[in-house]
C-alpha atoms as a PDB file:
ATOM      1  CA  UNK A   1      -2.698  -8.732  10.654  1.00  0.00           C
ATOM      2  CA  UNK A   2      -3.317 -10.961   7.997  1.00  0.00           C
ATOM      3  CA  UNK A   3       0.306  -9.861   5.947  1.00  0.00           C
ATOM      4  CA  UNK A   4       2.833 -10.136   9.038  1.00  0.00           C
ATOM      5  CA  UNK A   5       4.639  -7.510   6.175  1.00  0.00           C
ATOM      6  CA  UNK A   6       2.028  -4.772   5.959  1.00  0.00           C
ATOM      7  CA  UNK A   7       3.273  -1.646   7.721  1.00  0.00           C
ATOM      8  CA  UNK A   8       1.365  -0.884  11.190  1.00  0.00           C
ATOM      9  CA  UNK A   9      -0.657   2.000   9.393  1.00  0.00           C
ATOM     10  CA  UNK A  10      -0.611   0.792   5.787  1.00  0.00           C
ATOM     11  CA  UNK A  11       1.771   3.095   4.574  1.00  0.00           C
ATOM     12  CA  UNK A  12       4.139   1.602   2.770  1.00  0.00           C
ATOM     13  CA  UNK A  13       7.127   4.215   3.863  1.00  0.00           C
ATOM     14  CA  UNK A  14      10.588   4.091   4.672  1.00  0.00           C
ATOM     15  CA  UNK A  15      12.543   7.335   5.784  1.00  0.00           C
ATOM     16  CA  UNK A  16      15.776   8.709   3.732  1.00  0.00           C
ATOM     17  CA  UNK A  17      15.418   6.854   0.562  1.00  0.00           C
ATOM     18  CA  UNK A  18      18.537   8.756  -0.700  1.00  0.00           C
ATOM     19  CA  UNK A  19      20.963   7.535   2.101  1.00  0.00           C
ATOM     20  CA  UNK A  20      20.256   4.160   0.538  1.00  0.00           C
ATOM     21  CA  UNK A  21      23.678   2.121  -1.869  1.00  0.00           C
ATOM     22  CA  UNK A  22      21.492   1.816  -5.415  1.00  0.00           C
ATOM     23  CA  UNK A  23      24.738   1.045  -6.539  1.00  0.00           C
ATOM     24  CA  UNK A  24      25.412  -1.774  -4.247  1.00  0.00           C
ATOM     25  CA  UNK A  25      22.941  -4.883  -4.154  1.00  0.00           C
ATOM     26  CA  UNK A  26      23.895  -7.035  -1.305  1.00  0.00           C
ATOM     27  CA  UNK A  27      23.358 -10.493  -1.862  1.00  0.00           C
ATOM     28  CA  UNK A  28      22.360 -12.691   0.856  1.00  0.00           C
ATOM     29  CA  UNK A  29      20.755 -16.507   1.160  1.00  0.00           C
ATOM     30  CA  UNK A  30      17.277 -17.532   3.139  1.00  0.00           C
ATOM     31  CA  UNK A  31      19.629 -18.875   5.959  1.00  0.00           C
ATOM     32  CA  UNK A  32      21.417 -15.076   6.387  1.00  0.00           C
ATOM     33  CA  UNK A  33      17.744 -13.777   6.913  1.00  0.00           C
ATOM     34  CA  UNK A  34      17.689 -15.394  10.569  1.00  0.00           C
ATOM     35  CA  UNK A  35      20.983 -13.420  11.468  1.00  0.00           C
ATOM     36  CA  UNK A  36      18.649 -10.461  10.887  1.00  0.00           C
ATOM     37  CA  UNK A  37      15.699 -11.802  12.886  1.00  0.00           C
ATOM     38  CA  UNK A  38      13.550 -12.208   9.462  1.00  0.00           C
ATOM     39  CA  UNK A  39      11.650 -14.928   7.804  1.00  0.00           C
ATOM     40  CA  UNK A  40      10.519 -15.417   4.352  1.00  0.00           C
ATOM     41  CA  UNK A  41       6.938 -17.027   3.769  1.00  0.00           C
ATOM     42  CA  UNK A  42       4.799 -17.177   1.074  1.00  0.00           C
ATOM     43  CA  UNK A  43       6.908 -14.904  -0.889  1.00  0.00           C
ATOM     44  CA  UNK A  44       6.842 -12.614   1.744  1.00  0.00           C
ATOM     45  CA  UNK A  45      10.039 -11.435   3.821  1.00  0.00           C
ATOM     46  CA  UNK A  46       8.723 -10.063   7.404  1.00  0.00           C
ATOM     47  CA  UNK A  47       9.855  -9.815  10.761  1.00  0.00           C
ATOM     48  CA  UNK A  48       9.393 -12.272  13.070  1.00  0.00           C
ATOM     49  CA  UNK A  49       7.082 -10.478  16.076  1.00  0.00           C
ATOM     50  CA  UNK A  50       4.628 -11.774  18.896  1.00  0.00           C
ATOM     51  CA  UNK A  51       0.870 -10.825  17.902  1.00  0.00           C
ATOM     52  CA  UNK A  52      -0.314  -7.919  20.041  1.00  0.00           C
ATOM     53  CA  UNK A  53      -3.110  -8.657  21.998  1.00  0.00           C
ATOM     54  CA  UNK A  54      -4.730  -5.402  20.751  1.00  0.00           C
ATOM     55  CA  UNK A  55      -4.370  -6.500  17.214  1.00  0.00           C
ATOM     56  CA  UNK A  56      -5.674 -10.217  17.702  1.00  0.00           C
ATOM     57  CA  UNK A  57      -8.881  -9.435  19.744  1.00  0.00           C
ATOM     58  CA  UNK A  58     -10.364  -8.091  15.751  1.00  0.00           C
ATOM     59  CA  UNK A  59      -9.277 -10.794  14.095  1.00  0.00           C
ATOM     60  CA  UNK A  60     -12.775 -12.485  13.960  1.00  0.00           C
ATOM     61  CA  UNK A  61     -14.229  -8.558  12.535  1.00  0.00           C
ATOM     62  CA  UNK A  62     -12.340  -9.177   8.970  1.00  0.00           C
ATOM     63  CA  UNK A  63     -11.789 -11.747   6.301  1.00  0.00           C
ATOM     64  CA  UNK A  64      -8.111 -11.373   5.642  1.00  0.00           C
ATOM     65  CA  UNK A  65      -7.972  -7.832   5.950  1.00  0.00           C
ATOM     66  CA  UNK A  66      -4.967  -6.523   7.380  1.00  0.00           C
ATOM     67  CA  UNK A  67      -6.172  -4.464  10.623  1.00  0.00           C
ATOM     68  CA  UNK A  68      -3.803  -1.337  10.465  1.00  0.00           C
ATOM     69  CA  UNK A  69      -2.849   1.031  13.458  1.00  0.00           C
ATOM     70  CA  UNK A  70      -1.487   3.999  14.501  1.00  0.00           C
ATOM     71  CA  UNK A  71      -1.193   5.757  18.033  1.00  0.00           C
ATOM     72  CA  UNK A  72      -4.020   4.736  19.890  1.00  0.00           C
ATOM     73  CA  UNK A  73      -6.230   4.093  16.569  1.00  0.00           C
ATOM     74  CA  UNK A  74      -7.458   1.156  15.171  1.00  0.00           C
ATOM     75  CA  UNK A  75      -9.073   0.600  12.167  1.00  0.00           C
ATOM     76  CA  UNK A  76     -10.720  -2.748  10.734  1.00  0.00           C
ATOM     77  CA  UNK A  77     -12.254  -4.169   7.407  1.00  0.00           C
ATOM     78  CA  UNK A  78     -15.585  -5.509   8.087  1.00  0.00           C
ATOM     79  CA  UNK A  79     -18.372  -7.409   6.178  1.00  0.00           C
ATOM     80  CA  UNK A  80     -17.635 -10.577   3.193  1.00  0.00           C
ATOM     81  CA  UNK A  81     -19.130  -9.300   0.231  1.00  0.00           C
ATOM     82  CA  UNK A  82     -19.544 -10.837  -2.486  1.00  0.00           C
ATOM     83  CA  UNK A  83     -21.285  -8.356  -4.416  1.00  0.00           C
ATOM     84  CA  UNK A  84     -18.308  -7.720  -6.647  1.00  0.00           C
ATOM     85  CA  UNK A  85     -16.972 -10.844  -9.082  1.00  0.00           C
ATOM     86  CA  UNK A  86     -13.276  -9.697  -9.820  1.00  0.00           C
ATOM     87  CA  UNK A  87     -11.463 -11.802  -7.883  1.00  0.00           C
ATOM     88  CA  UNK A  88      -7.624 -10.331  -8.198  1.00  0.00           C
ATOM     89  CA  UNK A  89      -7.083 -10.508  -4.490  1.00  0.00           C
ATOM     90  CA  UNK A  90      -7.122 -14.299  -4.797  1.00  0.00           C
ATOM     91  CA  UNK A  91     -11.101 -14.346  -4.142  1.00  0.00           C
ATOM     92  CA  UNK A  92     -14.080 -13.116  -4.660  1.00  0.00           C
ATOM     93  CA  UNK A  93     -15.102 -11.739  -1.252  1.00  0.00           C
ATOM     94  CA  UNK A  94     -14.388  -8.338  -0.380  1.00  0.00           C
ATOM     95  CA  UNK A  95     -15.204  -6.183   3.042  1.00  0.00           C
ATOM     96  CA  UNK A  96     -17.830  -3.523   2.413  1.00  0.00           C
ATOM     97  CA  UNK A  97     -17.334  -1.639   5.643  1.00  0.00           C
ATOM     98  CA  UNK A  98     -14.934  -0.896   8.248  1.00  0.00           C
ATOM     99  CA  UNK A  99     -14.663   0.077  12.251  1.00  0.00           C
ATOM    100  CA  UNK A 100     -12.375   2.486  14.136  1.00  0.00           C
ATOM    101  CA  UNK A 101     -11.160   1.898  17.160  1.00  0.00           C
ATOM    102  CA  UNK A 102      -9.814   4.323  19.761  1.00  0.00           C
ATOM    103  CA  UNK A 103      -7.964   2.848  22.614  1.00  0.00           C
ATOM    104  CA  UNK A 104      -9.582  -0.514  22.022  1.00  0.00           C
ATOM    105  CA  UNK A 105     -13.357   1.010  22.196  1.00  0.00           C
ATOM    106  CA  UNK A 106     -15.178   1.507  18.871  1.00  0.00           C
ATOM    107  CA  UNK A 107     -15.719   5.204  17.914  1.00  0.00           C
ATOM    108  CA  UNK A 108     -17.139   4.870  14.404  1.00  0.00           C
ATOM    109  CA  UNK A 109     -18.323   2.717  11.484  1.00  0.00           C
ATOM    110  CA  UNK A 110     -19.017   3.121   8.579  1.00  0.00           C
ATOM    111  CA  UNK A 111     -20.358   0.898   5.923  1.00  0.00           C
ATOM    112  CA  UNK A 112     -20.872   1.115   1.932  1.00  0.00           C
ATOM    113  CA  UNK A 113     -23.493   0.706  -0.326  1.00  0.00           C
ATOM    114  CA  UNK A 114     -24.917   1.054  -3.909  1.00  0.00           C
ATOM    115  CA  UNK A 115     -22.716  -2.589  -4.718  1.00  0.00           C
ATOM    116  CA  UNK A 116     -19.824  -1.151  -3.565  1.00  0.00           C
ATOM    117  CA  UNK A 117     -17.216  -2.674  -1.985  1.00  0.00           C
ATOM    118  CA  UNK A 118     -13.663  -1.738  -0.557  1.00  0.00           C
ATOM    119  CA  UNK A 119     -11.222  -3.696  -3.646  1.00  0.00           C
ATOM    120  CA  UNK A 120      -8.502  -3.926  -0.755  1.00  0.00           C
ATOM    121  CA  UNK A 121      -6.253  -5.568   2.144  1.00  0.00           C
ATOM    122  CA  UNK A 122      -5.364  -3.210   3.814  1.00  0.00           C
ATOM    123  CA  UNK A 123      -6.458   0.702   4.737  1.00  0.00           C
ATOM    124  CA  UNK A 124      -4.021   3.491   4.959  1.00  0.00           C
ATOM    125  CA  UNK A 125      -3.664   5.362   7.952  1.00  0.00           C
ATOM    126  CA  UNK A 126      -2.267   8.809   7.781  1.00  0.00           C
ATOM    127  CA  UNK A 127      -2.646  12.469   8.043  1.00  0.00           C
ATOM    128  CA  UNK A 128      -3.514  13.100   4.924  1.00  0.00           C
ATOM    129  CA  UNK A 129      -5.299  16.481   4.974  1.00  0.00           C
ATOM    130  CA  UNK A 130      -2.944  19.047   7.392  1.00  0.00           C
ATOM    131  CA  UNK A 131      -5.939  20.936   7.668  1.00  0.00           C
ATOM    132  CA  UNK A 132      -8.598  18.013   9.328  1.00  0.00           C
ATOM    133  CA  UNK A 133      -8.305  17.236  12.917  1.00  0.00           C
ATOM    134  CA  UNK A 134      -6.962  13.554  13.334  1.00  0.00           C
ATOM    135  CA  UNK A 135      -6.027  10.820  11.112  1.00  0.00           C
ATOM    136  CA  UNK A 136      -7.828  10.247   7.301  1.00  0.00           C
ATOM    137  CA  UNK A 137      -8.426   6.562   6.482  1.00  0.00           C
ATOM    138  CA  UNK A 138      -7.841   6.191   2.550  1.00  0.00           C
ATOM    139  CA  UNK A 139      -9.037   2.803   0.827  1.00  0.00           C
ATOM    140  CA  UNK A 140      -9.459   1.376  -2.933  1.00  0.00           C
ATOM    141  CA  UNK A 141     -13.772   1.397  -3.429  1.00  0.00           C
ATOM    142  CA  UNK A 142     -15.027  -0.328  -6.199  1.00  0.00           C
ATOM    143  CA  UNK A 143     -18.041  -1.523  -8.182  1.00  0.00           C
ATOM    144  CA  UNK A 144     -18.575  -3.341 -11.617  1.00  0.00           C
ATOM    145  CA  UNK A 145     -20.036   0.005 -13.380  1.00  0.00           C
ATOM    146  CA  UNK A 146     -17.509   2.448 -13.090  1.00  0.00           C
ATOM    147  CA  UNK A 147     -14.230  -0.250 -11.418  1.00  0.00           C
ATOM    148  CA  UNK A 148     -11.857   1.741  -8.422  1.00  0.00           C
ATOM    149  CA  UNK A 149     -12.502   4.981  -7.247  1.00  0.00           C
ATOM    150  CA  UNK A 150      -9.630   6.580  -3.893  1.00  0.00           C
ATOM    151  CA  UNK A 151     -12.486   7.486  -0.822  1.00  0.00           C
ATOM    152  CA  UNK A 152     -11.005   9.513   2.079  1.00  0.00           C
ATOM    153  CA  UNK A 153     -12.472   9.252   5.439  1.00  0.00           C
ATOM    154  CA  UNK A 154     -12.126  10.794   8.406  1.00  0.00           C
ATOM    155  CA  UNK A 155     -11.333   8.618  11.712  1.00  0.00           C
ATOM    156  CA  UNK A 156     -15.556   9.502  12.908  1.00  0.00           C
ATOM    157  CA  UNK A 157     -16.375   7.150   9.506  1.00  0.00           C
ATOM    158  CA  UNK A 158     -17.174  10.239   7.529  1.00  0.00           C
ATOM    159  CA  UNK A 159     -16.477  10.151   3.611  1.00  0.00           C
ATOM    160  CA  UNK A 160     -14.685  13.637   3.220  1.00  0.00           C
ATOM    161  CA  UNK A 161     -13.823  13.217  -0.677  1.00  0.00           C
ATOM    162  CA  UNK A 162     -13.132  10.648  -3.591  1.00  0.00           C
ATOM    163  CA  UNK A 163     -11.266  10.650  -6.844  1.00  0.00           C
ATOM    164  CA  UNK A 164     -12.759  10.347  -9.927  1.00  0.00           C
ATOM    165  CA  UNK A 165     -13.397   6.368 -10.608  1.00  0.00           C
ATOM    166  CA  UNK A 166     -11.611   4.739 -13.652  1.00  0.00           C
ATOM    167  CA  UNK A 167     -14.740   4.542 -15.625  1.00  0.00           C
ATOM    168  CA  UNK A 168     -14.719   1.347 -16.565  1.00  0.00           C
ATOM    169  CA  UNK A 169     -16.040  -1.948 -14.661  1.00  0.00           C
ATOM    170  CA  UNK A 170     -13.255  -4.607 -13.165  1.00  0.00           C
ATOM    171  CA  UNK A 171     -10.457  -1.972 -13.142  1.00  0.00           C
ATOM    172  CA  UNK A 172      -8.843  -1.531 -10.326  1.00  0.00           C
ATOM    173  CA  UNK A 173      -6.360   1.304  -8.455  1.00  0.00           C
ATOM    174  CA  UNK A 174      -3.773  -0.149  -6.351  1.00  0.00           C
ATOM    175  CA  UNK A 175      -3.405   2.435  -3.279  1.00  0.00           C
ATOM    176  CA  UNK A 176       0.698   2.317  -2.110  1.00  0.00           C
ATOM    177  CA  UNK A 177       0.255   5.540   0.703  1.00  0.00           C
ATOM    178  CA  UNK A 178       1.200   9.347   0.755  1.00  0.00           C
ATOM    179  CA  UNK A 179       3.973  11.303  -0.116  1.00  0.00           C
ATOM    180  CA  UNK A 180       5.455  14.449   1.071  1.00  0.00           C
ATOM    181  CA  UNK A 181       6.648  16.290  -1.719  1.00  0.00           C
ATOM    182  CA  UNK A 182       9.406  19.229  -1.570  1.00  0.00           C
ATOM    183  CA  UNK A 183       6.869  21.931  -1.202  1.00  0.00           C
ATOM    184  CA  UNK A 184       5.475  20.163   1.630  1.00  0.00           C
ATOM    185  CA  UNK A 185       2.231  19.410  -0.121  1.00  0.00           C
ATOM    186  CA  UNK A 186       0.828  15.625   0.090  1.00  0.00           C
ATOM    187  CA  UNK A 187      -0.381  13.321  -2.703  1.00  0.00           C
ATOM    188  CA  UNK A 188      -1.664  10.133  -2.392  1.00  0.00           C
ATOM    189  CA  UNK A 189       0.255   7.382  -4.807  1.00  0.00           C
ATOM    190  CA  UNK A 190      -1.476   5.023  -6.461  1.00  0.00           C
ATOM    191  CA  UNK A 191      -1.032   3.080  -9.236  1.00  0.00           C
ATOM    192  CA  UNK A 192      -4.210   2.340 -12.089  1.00  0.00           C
ATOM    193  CA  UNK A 193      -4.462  -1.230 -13.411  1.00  0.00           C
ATOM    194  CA  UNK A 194      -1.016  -2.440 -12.474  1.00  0.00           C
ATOM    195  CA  UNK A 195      -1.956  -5.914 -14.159  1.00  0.00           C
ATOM    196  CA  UNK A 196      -2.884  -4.085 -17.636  1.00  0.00           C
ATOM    197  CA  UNK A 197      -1.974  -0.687 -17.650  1.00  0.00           C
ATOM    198  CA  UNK A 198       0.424   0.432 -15.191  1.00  0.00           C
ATOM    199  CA  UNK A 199       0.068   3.791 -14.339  1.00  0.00           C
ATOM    200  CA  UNK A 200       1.657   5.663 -11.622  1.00  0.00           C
ATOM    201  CA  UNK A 201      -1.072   8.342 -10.140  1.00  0.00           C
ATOM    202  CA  UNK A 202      -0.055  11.155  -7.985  1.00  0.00           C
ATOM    203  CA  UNK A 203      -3.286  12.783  -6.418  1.00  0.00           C
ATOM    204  CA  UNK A 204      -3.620  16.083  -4.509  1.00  0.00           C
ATOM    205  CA  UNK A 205      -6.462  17.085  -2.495  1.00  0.00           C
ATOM    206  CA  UNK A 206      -8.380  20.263  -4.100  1.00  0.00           C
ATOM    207  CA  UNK A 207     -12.013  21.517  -3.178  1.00  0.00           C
ATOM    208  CA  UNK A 208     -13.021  17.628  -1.323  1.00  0.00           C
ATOM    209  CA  UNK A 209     -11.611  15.958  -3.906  1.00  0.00           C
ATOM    210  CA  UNK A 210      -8.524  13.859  -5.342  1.00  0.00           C
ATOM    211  CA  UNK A 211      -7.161  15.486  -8.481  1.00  0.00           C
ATOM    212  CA  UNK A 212      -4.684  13.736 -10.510  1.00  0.00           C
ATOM    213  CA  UNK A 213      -1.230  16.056 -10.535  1.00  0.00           C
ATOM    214  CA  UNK A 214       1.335  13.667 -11.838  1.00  0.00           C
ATOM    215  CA  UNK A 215       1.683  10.494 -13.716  1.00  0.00           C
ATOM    216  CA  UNK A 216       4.471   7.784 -15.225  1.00  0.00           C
ATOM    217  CA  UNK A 217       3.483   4.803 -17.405  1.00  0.00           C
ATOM    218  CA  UNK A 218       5.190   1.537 -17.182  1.00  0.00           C
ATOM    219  CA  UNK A 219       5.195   0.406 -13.553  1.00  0.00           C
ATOM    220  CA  UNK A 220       3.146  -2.187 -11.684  1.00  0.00           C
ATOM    221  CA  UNK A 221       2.824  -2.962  -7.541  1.00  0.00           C
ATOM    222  CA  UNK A 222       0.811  -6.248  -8.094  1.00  0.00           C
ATOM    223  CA  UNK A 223       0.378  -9.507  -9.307  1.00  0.00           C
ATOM    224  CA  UNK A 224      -3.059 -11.069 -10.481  1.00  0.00           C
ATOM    225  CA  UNK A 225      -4.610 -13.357  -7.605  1.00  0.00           C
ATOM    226  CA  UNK A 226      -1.734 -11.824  -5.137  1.00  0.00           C
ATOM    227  CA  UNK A 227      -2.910 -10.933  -1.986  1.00  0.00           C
ATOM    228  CA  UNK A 228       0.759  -9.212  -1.630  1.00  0.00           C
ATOM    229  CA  UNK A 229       0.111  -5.841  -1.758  1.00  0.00           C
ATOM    230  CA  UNK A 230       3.464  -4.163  -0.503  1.00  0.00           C
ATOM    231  CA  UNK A 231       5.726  -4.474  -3.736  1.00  0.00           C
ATOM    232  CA  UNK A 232       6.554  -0.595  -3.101  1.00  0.00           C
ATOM    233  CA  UNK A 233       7.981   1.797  -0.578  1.00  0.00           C
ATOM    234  CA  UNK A 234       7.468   5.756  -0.316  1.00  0.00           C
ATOM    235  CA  UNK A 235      10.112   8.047   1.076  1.00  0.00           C
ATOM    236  CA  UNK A 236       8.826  12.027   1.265  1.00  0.00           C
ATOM    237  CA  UNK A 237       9.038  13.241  -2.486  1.00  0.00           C
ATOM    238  CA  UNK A 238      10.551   9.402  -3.637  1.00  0.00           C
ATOM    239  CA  UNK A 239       9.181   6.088  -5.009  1.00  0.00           C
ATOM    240  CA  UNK A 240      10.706   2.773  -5.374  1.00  0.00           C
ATOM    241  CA  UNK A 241       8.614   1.005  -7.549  1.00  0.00           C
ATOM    242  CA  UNK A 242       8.732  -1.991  -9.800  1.00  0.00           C
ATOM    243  CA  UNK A 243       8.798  -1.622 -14.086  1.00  0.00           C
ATOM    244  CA  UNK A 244       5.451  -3.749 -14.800  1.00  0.00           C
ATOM    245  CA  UNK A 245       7.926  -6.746 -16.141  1.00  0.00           C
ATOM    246  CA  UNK A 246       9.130  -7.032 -12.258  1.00  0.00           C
ATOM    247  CA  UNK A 247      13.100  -7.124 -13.683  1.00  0.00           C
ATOM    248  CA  UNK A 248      14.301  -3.735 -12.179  1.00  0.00           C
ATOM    249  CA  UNK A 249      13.249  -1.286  -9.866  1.00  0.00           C
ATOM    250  CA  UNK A 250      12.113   2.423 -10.611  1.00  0.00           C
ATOM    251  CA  UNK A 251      13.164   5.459  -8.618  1.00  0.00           C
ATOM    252  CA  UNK A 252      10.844   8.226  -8.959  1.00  0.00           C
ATOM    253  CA  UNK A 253      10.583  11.514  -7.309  1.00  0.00           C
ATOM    254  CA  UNK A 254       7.299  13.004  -6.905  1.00  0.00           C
ATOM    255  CA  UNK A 255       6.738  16.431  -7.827  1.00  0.00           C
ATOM    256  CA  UNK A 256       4.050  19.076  -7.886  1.00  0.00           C
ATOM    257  CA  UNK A 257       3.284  18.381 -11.679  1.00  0.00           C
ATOM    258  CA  UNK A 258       4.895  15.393 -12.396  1.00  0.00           C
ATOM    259  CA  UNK A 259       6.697  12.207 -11.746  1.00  0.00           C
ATOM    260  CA  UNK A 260      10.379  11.690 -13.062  1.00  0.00           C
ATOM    261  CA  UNK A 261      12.665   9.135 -13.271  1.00  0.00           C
ATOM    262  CA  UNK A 262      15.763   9.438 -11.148  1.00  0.00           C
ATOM    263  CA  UNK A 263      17.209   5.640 -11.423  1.00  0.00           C
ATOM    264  CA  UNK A 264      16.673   2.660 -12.426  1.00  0.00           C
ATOM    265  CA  UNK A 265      18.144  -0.443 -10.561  1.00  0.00           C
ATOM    266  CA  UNK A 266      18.440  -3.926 -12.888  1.00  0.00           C
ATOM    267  CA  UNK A 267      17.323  -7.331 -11.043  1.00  0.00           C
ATOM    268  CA  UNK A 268      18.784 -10.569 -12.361  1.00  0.00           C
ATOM    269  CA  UNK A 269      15.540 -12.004 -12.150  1.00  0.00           C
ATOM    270  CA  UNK A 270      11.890 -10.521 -11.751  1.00  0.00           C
ATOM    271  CA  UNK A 271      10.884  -9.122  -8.407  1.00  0.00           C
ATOM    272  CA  UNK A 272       8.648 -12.107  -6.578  1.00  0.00           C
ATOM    273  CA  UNK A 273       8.331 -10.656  -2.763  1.00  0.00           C
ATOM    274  CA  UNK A 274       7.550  -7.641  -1.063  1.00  0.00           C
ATOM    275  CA  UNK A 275      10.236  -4.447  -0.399  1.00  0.00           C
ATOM    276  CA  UNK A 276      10.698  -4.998   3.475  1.00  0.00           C
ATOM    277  CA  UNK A 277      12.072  -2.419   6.009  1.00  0.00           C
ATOM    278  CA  UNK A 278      13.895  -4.301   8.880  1.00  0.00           C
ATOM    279  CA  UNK A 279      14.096  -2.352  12.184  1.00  0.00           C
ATOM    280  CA  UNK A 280      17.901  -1.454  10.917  1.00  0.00           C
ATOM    281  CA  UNK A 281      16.261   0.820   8.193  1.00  0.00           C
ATOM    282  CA  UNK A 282      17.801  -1.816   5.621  1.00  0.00           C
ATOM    283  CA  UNK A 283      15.043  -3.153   2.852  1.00  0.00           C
ATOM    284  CA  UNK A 284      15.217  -6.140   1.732  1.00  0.00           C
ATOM    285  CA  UNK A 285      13.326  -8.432  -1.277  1.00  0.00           C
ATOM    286  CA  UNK A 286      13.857 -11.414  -3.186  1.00  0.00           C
ATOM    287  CA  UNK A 287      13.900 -12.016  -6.824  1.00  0.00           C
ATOM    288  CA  UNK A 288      12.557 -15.105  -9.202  1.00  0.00           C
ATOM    289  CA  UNK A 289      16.332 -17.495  -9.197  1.00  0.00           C
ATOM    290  CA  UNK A 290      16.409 -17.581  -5.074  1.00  0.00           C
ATOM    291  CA  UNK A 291      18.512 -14.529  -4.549  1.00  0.00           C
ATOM    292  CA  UNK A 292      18.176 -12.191  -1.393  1.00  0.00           C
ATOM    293  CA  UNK A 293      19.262  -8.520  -1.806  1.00  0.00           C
ATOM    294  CA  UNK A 294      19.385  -6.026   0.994  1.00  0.00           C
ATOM    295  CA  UNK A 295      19.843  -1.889   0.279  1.00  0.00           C
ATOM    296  CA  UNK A 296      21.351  -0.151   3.344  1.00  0.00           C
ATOM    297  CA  UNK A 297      21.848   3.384   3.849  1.00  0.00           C
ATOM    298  CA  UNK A 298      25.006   4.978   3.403  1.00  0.00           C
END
């Protein structure tokens, strides 16, 4: 995987996010990371694992991509296009297709066109739609008429249903991974021009397609020419996002209509890393003046 911090499927989740001390910031140094078995690199805080040979045998399929898995599924960004001149992934090449793998044999491809191009890292991996067999693979697609659009596909490389796109050239939809809200229903979370505009999307699937059913203003997951794409983490019907000036951290709950504000935790400097989940369930980041904070659970 290109980000040693991505999640295995690209879902940026963490389990329980109410257990967790929002009260109580625990602050540690770059040398107390190694007690914990984690390492901090290029602004990103990961755990320090062996390759798997199943991952590294795709390596030479993708760019950067991160190559995401779950059970015995694989699936991998393919192709260097550079049909699409935005460039706020830190280049101008993006993958325009992508492969699925099912215990280490390719099952499907599938591979864009009209100047399209997948405006992403990493795919998501998750069952998305309860009522499709297998997993749905859920990436940013974008093109320099209409910017991002949200395409779900289906793990036989099938397109099963897209949002609406932006509507406007070079603007982009940062995809964080699905929630499960109280009702049990799933949206997908997103956020719309985090660099600009900062808009929190909640999307349900209705009739084949993603419908917007909630929204907040004033957050943003990523920062222009950042390949870090994991400044967020989901928790069922719960978000822990950045405010778009990075200096605190926004709890929001996910509902069937809406998006609320439940807390809001102050930073003494502005969020610079990713929000890492250790194998202790504790998440950790690190802010702009070299401080280390860990949340644990209650």
């Amino acid at each position: 995987m290109a980000d040693p911090s991505t999640p295995s499927d690209g879902n940026l989740y963490v389990e329980n996010m109410m257990l967790y001390r929002f009260t109580s910031l625990e602050i540690y140094s770059i040398d107390d990371l190694k007690k914990y078995h984690l390492v901090i690199d290029n602004n990103r805080i990961f755990q320090q694992v062996d390759k798997l040979e199943s991952i590294v045998k795709y390596t030479k399929k993708t760019n950067k991509s991160d190559i995401v898995y779950k059970n015995n599924i694989t699936v991998v960004l393919t192709g260097n296009s550079n049909i699409y001149n935005h460039g706020i992934l830190g280049d101008n090449v993006e993958s325009d297709g992508f492969e699925v793998y099912i215990d280490d044999l390719l099952y499907s491809e599938y591979r864009l066109g009209n100047k399209d191009v997948f405006e992403t890292l990493r795919p998501t991996l998750v069952d998305y739609i309860s009522e499709k067999a297998g997993l749905e693979i859920i990436l940013t697609i974008s093109n320099s008429l209409t910017g991002s659009r949200i395409g779900v596909f289906n793990q036989s490389g099938a397109l099963l249903g897209e949002s609406e796109p932006i509507g406007k050239g070079f603007r982009w939809l940062h995809i964080l991974g699905v929630s499960t809200i109280k009702n049990g229903e799933k949206r997908v979370l997103a956020v719309e021009t985090p660099h600009i505009g900062g808009i929190l999307k909640s999307y349900k699937w209705v009739n084949n397609k993603l419908v917007i059913s909630g929204y907040f203003k004033g957050v943003s997951t990523h920062k222009i020419s950042s390949d870090n794409l994991n400044m967020a983490l989901i928790s069922n019907e719960y978000l822990l996002v950045p405010r778009q000036d990075f200096n605190s951290l926004l709890l929001l709950k996910i509902g069937e209509r809406d998006v609320d504000l439940i807390r809001e935790i102050t930073l003494p400097s502005k969020l610079i890393t990713n929000l890492f989940v250790d194998d202790k369930k504790n998440i950790w980041f690190k802010v702009q003046n070299d401080l280390i904070f860990k949340l644990s659970a209650k």
